[in-house]
Protein backbone atom coordinates (compact mmCIF):
# COMPACT_ATOMS: atom_id res chain seq x y z
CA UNK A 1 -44.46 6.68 48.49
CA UNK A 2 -40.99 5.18 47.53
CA UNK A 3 -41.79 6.47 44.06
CA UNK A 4 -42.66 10.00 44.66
CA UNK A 5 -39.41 10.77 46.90
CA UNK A 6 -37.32 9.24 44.50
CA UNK A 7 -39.16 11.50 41.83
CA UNK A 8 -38.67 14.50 44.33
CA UNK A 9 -34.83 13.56 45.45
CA UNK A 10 -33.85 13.33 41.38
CA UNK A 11 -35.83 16.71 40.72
CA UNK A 12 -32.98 18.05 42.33
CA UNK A 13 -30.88 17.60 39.29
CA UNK A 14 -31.10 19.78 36.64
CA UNK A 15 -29.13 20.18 33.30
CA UNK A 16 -26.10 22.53 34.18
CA UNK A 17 -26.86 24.40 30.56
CA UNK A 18 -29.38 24.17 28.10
CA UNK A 19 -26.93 22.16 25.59
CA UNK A 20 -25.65 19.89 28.31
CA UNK A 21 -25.76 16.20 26.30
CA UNK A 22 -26.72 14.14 29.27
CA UNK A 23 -30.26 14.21 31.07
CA UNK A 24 -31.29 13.07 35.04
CA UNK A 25 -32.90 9.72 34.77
CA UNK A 26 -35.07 8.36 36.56
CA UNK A 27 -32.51 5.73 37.66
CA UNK A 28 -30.72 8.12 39.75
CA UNK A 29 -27.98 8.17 36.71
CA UNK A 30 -27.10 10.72 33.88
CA UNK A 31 -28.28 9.16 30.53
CA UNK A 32 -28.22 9.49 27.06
CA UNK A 33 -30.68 7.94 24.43
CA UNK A 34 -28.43 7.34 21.27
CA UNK A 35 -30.01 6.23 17.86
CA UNK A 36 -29.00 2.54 16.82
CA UNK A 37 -29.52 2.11 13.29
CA UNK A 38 -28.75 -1.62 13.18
CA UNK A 39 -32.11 -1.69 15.85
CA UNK A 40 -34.05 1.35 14.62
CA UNK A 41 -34.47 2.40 17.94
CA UNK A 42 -33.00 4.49 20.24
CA UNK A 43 -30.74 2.77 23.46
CA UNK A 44 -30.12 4.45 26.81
CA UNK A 45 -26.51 4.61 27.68
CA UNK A 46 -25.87 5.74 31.60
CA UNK A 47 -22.71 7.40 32.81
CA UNK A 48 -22.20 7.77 36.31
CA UNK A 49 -24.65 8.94 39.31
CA UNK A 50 -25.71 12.33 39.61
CA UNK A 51 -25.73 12.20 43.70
CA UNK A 52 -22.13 11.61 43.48
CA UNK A 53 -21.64 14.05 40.48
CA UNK A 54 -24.71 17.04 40.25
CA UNK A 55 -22.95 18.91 37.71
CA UNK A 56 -22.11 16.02 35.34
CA UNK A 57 -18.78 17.06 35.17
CA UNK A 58 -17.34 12.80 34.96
CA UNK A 59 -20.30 11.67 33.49
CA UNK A 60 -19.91 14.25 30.18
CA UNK A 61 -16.59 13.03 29.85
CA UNK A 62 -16.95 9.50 30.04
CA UNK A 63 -19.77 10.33 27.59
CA UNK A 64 -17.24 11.93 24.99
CA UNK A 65 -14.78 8.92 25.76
CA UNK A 66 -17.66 6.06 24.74
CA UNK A 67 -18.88 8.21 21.14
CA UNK A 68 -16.52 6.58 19.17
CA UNK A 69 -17.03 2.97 21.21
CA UNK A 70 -20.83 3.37 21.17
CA UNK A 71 -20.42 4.37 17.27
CA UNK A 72 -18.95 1.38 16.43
CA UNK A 73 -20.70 -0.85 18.29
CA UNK A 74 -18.21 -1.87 20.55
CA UNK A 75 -19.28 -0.47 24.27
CA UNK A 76 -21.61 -3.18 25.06
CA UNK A 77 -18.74 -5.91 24.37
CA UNK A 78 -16.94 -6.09 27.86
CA UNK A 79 -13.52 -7.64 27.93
CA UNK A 80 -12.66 -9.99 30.47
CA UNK A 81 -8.41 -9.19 31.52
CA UNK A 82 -7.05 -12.34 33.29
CA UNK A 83 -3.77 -12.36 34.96
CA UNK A 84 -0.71 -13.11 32.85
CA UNK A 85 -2.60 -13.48 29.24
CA UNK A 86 -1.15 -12.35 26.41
CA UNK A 87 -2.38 -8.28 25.58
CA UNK A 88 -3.16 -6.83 22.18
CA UNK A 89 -0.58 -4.12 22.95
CA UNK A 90 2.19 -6.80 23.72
CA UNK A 91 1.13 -9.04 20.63
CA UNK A 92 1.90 -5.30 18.86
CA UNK A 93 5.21 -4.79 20.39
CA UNK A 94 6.82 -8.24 19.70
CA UNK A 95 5.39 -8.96 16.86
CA UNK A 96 7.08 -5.69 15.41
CA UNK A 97 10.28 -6.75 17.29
CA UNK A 98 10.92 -10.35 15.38
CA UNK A 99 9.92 -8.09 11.95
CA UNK A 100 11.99 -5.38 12.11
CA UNK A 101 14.82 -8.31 13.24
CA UNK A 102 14.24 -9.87 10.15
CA UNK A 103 14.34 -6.98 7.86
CA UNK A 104 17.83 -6.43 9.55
CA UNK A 105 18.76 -10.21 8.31
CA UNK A 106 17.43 -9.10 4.92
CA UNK A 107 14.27 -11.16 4.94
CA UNK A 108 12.34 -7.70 4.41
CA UNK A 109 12.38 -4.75 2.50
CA UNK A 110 12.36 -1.31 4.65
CA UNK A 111 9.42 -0.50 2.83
CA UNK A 112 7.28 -3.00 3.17
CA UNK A 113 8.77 -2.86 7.20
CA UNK A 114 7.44 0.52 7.39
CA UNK A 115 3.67 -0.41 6.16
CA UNK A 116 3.45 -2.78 8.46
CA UNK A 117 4.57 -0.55 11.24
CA UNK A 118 2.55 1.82 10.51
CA UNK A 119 -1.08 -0.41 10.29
CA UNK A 120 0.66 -2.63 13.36
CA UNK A 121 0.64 0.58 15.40
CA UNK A 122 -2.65 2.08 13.79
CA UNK A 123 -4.85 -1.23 15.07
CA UNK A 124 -2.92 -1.06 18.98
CA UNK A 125 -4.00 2.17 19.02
CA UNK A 126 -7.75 1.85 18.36
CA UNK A 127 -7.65 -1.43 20.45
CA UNK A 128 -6.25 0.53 23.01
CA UNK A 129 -8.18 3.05 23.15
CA UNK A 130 -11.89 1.60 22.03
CA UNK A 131 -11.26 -2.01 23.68
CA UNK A 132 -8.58 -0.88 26.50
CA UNK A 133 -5.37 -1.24 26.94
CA UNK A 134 -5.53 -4.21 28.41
CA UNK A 135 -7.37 -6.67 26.34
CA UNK A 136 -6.29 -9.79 25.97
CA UNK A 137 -5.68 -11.41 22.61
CA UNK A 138 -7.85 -14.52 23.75
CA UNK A 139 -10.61 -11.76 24.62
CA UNK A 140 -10.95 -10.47 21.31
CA UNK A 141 -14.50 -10.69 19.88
CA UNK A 142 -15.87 -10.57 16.63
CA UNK A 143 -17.34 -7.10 17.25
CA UNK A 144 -14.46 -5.60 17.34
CA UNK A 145 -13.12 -6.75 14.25
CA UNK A 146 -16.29 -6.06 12.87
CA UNK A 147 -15.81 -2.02 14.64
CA UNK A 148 -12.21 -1.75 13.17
CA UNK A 149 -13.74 -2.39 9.55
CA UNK A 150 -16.40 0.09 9.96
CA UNK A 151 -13.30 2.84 11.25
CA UNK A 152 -11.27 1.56 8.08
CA UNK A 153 -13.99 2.46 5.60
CA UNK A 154 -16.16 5.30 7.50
CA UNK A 155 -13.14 7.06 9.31
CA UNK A 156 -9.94 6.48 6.76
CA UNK A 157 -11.69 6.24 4.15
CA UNK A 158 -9.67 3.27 2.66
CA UNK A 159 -10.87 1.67 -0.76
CA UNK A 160 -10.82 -2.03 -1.45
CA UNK A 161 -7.11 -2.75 -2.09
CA UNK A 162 -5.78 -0.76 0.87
CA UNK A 163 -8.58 -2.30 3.25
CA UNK A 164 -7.33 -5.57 2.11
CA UNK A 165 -3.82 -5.13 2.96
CA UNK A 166 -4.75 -3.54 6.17
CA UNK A 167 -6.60 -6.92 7.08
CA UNK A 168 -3.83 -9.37 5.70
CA UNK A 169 -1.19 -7.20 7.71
CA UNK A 170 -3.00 -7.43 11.10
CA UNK A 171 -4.74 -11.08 10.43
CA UNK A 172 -1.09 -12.04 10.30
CA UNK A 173 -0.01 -10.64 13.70
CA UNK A 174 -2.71 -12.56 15.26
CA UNK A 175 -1.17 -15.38 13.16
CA UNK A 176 2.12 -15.36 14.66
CA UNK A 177 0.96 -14.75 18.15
CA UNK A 178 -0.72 -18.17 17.67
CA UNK A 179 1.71 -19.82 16.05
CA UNK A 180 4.25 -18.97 18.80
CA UNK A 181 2.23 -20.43 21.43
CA UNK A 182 1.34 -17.05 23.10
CA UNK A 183 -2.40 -17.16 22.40
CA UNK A 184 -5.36 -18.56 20.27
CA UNK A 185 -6.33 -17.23 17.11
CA UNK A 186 -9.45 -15.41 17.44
CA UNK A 187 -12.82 -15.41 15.22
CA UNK A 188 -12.22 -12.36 12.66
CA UNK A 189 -16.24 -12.61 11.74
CA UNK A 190 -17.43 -12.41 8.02
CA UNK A 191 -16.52 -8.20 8.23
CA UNK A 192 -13.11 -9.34 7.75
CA UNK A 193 -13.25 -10.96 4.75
CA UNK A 194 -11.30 -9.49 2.08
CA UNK A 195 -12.78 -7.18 -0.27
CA UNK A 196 -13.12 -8.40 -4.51
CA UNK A 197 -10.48 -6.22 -5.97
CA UNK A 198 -10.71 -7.87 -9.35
CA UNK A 199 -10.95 -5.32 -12.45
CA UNK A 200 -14.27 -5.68 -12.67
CA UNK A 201 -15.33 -5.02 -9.07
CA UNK A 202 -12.58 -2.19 -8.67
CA UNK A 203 -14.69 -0.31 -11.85
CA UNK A 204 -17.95 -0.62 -10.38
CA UNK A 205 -16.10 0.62 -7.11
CA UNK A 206 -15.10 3.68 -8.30
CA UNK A 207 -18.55 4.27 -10.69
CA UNK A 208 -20.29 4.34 -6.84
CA UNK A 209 -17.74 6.76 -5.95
CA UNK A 210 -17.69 8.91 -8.92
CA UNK A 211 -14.17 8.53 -9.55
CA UNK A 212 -12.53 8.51 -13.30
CA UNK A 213 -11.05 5.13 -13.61
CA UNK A 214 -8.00 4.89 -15.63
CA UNK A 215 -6.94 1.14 -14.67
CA UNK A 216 -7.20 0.38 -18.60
CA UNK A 217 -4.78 3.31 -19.44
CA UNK A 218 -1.20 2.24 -19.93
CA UNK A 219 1.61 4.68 -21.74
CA UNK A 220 2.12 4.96 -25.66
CA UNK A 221 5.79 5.35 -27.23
CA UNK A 222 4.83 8.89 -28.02
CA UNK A 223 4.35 10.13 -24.37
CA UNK A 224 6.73 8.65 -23.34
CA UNK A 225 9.21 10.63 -25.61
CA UNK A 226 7.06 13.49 -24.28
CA UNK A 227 8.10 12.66 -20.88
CA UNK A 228 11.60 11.69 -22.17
CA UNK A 229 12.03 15.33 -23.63
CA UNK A 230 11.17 17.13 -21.21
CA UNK A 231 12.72 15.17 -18.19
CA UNK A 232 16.12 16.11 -16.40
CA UNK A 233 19.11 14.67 -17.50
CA UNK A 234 19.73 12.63 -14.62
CA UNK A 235 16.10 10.55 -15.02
CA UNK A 236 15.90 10.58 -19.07
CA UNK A 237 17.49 6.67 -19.00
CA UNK A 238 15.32 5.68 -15.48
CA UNK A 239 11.95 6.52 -17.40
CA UNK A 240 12.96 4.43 -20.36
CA UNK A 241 14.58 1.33 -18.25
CA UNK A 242 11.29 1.35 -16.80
CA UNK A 243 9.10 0.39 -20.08
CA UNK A 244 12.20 -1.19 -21.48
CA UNK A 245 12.69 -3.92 -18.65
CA UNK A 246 9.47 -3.60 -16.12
CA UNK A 247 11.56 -2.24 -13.28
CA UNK A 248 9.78 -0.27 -10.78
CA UNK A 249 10.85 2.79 -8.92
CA UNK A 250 12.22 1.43 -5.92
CA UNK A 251 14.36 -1.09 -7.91
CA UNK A 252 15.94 1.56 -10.44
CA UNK A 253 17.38 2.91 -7.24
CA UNK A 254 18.70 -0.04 -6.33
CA UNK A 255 20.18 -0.77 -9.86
CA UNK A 256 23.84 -0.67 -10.00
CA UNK A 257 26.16 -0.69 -13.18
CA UNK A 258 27.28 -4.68 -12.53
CA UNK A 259 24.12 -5.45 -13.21
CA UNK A 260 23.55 -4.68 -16.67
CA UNK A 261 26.10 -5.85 -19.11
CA UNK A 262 26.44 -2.97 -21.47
CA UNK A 263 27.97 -4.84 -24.47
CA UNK A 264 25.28 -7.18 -24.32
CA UNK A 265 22.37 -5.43 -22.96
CA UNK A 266 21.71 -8.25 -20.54
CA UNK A 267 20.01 -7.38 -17.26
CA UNK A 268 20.86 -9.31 -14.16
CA UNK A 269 19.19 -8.36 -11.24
CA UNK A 270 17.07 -9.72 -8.46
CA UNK A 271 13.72 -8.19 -7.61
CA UNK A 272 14.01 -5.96 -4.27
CA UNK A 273 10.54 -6.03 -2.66
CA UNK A 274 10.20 -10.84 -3.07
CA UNK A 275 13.97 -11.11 -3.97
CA UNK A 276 13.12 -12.93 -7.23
CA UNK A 277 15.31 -13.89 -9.91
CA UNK A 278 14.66 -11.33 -13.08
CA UNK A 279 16.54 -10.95 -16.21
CA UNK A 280 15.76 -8.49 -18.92
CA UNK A 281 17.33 -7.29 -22.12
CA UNK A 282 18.28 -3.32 -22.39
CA UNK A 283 17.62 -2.15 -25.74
CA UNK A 284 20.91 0.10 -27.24
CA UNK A 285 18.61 3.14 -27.23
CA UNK A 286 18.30 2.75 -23.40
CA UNK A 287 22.06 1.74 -23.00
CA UNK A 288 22.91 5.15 -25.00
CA UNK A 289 21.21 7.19 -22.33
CA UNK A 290 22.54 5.16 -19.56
CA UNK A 291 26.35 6.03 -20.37
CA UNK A 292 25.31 10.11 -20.73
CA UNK A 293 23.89 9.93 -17.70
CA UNK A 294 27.11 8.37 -16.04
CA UNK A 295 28.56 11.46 -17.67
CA UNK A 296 27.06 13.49 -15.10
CA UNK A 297 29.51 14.89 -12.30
CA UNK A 298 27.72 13.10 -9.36
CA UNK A 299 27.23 10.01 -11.64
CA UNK A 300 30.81 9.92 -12.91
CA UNK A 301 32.21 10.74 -9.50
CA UNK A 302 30.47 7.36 -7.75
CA UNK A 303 32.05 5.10 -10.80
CA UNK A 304 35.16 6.63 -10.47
CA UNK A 305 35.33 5.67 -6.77
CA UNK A 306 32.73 2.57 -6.62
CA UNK A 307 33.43 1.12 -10.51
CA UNK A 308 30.29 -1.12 -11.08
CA UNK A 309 29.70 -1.38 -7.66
CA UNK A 310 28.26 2.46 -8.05
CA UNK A 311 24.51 3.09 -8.26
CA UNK A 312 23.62 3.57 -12.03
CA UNK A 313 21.27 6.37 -10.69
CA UNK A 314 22.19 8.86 -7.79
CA UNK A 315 20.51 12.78 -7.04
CA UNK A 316 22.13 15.92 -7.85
CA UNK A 317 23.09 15.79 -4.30
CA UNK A 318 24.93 12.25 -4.95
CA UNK A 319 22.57 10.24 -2.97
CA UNK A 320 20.39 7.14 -3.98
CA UNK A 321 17.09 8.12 -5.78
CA UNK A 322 15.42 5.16 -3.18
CA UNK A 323 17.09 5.18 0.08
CA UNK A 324 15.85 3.37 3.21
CA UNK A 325 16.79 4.82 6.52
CA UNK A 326 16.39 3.96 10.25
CA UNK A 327 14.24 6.60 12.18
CA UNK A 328 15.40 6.45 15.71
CA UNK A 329 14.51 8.31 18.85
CA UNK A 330 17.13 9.09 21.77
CA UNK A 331 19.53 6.83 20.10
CA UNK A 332 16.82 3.70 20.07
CA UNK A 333 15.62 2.51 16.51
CA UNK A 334 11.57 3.27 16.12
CA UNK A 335 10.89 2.27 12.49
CA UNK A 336 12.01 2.72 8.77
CA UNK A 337 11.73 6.10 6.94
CA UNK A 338 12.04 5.44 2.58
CA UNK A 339 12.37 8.54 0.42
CA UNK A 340 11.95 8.27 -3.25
CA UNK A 341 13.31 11.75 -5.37
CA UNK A 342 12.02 10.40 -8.13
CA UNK A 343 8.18 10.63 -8.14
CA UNK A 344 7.60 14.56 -7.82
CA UNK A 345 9.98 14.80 -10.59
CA UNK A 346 8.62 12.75 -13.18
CA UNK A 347 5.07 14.43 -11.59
CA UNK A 348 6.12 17.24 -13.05
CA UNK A 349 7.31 16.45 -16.12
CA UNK A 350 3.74 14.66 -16.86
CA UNK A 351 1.92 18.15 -15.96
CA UNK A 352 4.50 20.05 -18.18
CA UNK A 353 3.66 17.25 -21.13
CA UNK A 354 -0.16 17.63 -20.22
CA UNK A 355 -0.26 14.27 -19.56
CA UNK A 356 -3.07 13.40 -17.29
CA UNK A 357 -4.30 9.77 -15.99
CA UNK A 358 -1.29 8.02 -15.84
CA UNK A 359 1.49 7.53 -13.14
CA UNK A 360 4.80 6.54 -12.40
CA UNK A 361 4.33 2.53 -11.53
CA UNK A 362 1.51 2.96 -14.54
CA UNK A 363 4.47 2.51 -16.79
CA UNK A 364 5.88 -1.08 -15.17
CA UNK A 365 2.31 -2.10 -15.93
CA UNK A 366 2.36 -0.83 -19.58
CA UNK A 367 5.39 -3.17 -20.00
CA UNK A 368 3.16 -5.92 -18.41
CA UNK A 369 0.08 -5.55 -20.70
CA UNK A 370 2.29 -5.00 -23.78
CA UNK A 371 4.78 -8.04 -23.09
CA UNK A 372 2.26 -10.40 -22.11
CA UNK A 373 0.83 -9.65 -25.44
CA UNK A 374 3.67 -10.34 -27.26
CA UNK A 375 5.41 -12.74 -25.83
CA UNK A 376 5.03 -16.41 -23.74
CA UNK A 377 3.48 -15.01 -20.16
CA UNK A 378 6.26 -17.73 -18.40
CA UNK A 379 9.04 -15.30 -20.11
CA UNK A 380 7.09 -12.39 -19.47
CA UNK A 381 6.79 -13.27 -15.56
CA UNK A 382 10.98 -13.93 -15.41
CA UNK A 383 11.21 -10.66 -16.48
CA UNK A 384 9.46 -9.27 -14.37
CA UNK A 385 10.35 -10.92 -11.17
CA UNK A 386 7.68 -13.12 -10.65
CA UNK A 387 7.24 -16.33 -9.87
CA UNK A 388 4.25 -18.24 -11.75
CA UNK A 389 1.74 -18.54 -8.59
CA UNK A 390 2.15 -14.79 -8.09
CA UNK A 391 0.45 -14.17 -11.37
CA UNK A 392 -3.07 -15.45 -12.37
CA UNK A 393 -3.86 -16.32 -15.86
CA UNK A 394 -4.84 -18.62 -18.15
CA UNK A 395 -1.49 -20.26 -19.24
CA UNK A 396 0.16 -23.41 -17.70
CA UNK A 397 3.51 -23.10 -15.77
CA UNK A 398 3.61 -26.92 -14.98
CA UNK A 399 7.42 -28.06 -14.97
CA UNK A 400 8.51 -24.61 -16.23
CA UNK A 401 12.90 -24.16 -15.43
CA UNK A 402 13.86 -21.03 -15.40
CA UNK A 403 17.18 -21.87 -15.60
CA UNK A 404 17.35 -23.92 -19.09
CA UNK A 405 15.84 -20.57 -20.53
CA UNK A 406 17.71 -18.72 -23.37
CA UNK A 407 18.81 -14.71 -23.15
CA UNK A 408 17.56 -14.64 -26.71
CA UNK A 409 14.15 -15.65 -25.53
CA UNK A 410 14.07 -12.73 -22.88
CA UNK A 411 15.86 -10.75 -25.59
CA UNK A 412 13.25 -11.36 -28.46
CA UNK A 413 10.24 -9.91 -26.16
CA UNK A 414 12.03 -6.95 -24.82
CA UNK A 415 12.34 -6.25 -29.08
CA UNK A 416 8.52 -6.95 -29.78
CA UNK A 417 7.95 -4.54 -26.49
CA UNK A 418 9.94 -2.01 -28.71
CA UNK A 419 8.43 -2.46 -32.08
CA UNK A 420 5.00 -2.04 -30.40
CA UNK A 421 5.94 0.96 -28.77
CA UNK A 422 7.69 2.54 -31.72
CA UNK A 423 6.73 0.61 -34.90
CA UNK A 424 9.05 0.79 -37.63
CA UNK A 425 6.82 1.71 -40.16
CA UNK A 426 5.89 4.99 -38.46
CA UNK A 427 8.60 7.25 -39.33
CA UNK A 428 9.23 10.81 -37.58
CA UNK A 429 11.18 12.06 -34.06
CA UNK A 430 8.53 10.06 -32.17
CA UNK A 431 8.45 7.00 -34.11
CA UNK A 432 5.54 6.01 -31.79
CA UNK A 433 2.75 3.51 -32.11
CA UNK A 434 -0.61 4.52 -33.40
CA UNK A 435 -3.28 5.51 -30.35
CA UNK A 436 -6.50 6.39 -30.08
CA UNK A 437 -8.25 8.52 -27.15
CA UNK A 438 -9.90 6.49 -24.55
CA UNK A 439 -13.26 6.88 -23.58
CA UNK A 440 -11.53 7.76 -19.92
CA UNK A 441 -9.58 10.85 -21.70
CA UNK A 442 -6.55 9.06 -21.66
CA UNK A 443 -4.38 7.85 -24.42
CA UNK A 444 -4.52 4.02 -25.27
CA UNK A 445 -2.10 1.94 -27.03
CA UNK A 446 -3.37 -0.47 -30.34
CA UNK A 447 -1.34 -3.49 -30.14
CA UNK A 448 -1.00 -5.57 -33.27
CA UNK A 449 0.03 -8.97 -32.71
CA UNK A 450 3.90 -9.57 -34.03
CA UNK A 451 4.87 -12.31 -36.36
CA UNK A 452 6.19 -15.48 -36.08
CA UNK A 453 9.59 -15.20 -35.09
C-alpha cells in the first residue's frame, strides 16, 4: 500500500513544459539520466525535491550549474572544507602577490608576469566555480586535475606546447604553496603529465588536425630583402638585427645604442626574458641601416636628449616598440599589460611580399638553424642567450668559460650566417642564397657547409 500512495502522491508532478530537462522520480526527487561515456551507461543525477519545489524552478537551475561539473567528471568528487586550511583561491591570490613582487625587484619579465596571471586566474576560476570556492588545497583530488585537462583541450582548445605551459605554470603554484609551509602538494594524476612536444610528435599533431606544418621553414636572404624593401623606414635595421644577431622582438625594443659598439660591430647585451649574458657581432650592412634609422626625427630626437642611453628603436609616436605597463584599477595595480608595434607591421609587409608560412620569431630561429650549422653550438648558444642546459643536443658543454671566449669567435659565425644567407658567388640586388620550394609551400634555405677557417 506504501507503494501505490507514493506512486499516487508523485503523480502529482508533472513536467511544467514538454522540453522541461528534468523528470519526477520515483524517489520523490527531480532527476536526470545523463550518458557517461567512460561507463557506457547512463547515471541518474537528482536535484532537489519536487514537494518542496513542483515547478522545478531550483532544481533546473542547479541542473544548468552541475553540466559543466557532471561533464567533466567532477560532481561526484565532494570536497571536504575544514576550518582555517589553506583555499585554492588564497593559494591564487598570494601566490600572484610574491610574483608580481618579484617582477618589481626585476627577477621577472612583465611578460612572462602577465602569462602567469592570466592561467593563475584562469585555473581559480574553474576551481571556483566547478570545485567551489572554498576548496582547500589539501582537498584537491586527482579528478579534478584530470577535469581541468579535459577543459584545456575540449573547451580552449590548447595544443601541446600551450597545454604544457599551462600545467608547469599552475603545478608550480601548488609548488610554492608547499614549499612555504601553507599546504601539501597534491597528486596531479597521470592527466597531468606533460604532453611530447618534440618535432616529431608536434608533426604528427598537426597531421591529426589537418594543419599545414611549417616548423621546418626558416627565412632565405632573398625574402628577407623582400621584407627589407618593402618595410618602413623605422623597422628596415630591426628585421635585419634580427637574422644578423638572433634577437627577438621583445629584446630589439629593449636594445639601446650603448649596447652595440658601432666601430666595432660588437653586441653587448643581456637577454631580457632569463637575463643571460649574449654577445653578437653586427655586420656593417646592419650598422648602415642602424645610423639612417637614428636619422629619423623621433629617433634623432631621443639621442639628442638620452645619447646612448636612447632606445635604438622607438614608434613614430616616440615610444618603445616593446613597452611593459602596469594595468591598475581605482588606483590599485591588477596585472601587466605588454604592447608590441612591431608584429602587425612586419605582418603586413609579409602579405605585401606574398610571403606566406613564416613569422616574426620564425626569423630568430632561422639564425638558430643556420648558425648552429656553421658554427661550434657552445658559440652559437652565447649568442643567443642561452645557457648550455637550456639547449639539447648532441655536443658536450663540459668545462665550457664563457668568459675566456674571443669576439672574433662570435664574430667569425655571425660572417658564415652572412655568406649563407647571401653567398658571394651569387651576384645581383638580392645576392641571396639558392632555395628550393618546400614540400609545405614555403621557401627553404640549402646550406652548404663553410670552409675551414
Amino acid at each position: 500500500m506504501a507503494r501505490i500512495s507514493r506512486v499516487k502522491k508523485l503523480s502529482a508532478f508533472t513536467k511544467p513544459y514538454p522540453d522541461f530537462p528534468l523528470f519526477p522520480s520515483n524517489n520523490g526527487q527531480w532527476r536526470k539520466d545523463i550518458w557517461d561515456p567512460a561507463s557506457q551507461r547512463a547515471i541518474p543525477y537528482c536535484f532537489g525535491p519536487c514537494v518542496s519545489d513542483p515547478k522545478g524552478d531550483r532544481a533546473l537551475l542547479a541542473y544548468l550549474n552541475a553540466k559543466e561539473a557532471i561533464a567533466n567528471g567532477t560532481y561526484h568528487a565532494k570536497i571536504e572544507v575544514q576550518q582555517g586550511e589553506y583555499t585554492v583561491v588564497e593559494t591564487a591570490k598570494d601566490y600572484l602577490t610574491a610574483r608580481y613582487e618579484d617582477m618589481v625587484a626585476g627577477k621577472l619579465t612583465g611578460s612572462a608576469y602577465q602569462t602567469l596571471q592570466s592561467e593563475i586566474k584562469q585555473f581559480g576560476g574553474w576551481a571556483a566555480k566547478n570545485i567551489g570556492v572554498d576548496a582547500t588545497v589539501n582537498a584537491m583530488k586527482v579528478e579534478f586535475f584530470t577535469a581541468y585537462v579535459k577543459h584545456l583541450i575540449t573547451v580552449r582548445e590548447l595544443g601541446p606546447h600551450a597545454e604544457k605551459r599551462v600545467k608547469s605554470l599552475v603545478k608550480t603554484m601548488f609548488k610554492w604553496a608547499a614549499d612555504n609551509g601553507r599546504s601539501t602538494m597534491p597528486s596531479f594524476g597521470t592527466a597531468w603529465k606533460a604532453p611530447n612536444t618534440s618535432k616529431a610528435a608536434m608533426k604528427k599533431y598537426r597531421l591529426r588536425k589537418g594543419v599545414k606544418d611549417t616548423s621546418e621553414a626558416i627565412w632565405t636572404g632573398q625574402q628577407i630583402d623582400q621584407v627589407i624593401k618593402l618595410a618602413p623606414k623605422s623597422i628596415k635595421a630591426m628585421i635585419l638585427l634580427s637574422i644578423n644577431c638572433g634577437v627577438g622582438p621583445a629584446d630589439l625594443g629593449r636594445l639601446h645604442w650603448r649596447h652595440v659598439n658601432m666601430e666595432t660591430g660588437e653586441l653587448n647585451m643581456p637577454r631580457g626574458k632569463t637575463g643571460q649574458e649574449r654577445h653578437g657581432y653586427v655586420w656593417k650592412r646592419t650598422r648602415k641601416l642602424m645610423l639612417q634609422t637614428r636619422q629619423l626625427k623621433h629617433n634623432r630626437l631621443a639621442y639628442e636628449r638620452e645619447g646612448e642611453d636612447a632606445l635604438i628603436f622607438v614608434t613614430r609616436k616616440g615610444l618603445p616598440f616593446f613597452r611593459e605597463e602596469e594595468k591598475k584599477v581605482q588606483g590599485k595595480t591588477v596585472g601587466v599589460r605588454t604592447q608590441q608595434s612591431f608584429g602587425g607591421t612586419f605582418r603586413r609587409v609579409c602579405k605585401q611580399a606574398k610571403i606566406k608560412g613564416l613569422k616574426l620569431y620564425q626569423i630568430r630561429h632561422t639564425f638558430a638553424t643556420v648558425a648552429r650549422f656553421v658554427g661550434q653550438s657552445e658559440v652559437v648558444n652565447y649568442m643567443m642567450g642561452h645557457t648550455a642546459d637550456m639547449v639539447k643536443d648532441t655536443y658536450d658543454h663540459t668545462g665550457v668559460n664563457f668568459a675566456d671566449w674571443k669576439f672574433e669567435k662570435v664574430k667569425r659565425v655571425s660572417v658564415r650566417i652572412k655568406r649563407q644567407l647571401w653567398p658571394r658567388s651569387v651576384k645581383g640586388p638580392s645576392q641571396s642564397a639558392k632555395s628550393v620550394p618546400d614540400v609545405s609551400g614555403a621557401e627553404k634555405l640549402v646550406l652548404t657547409k663553410p670552409h675551414e677557417a
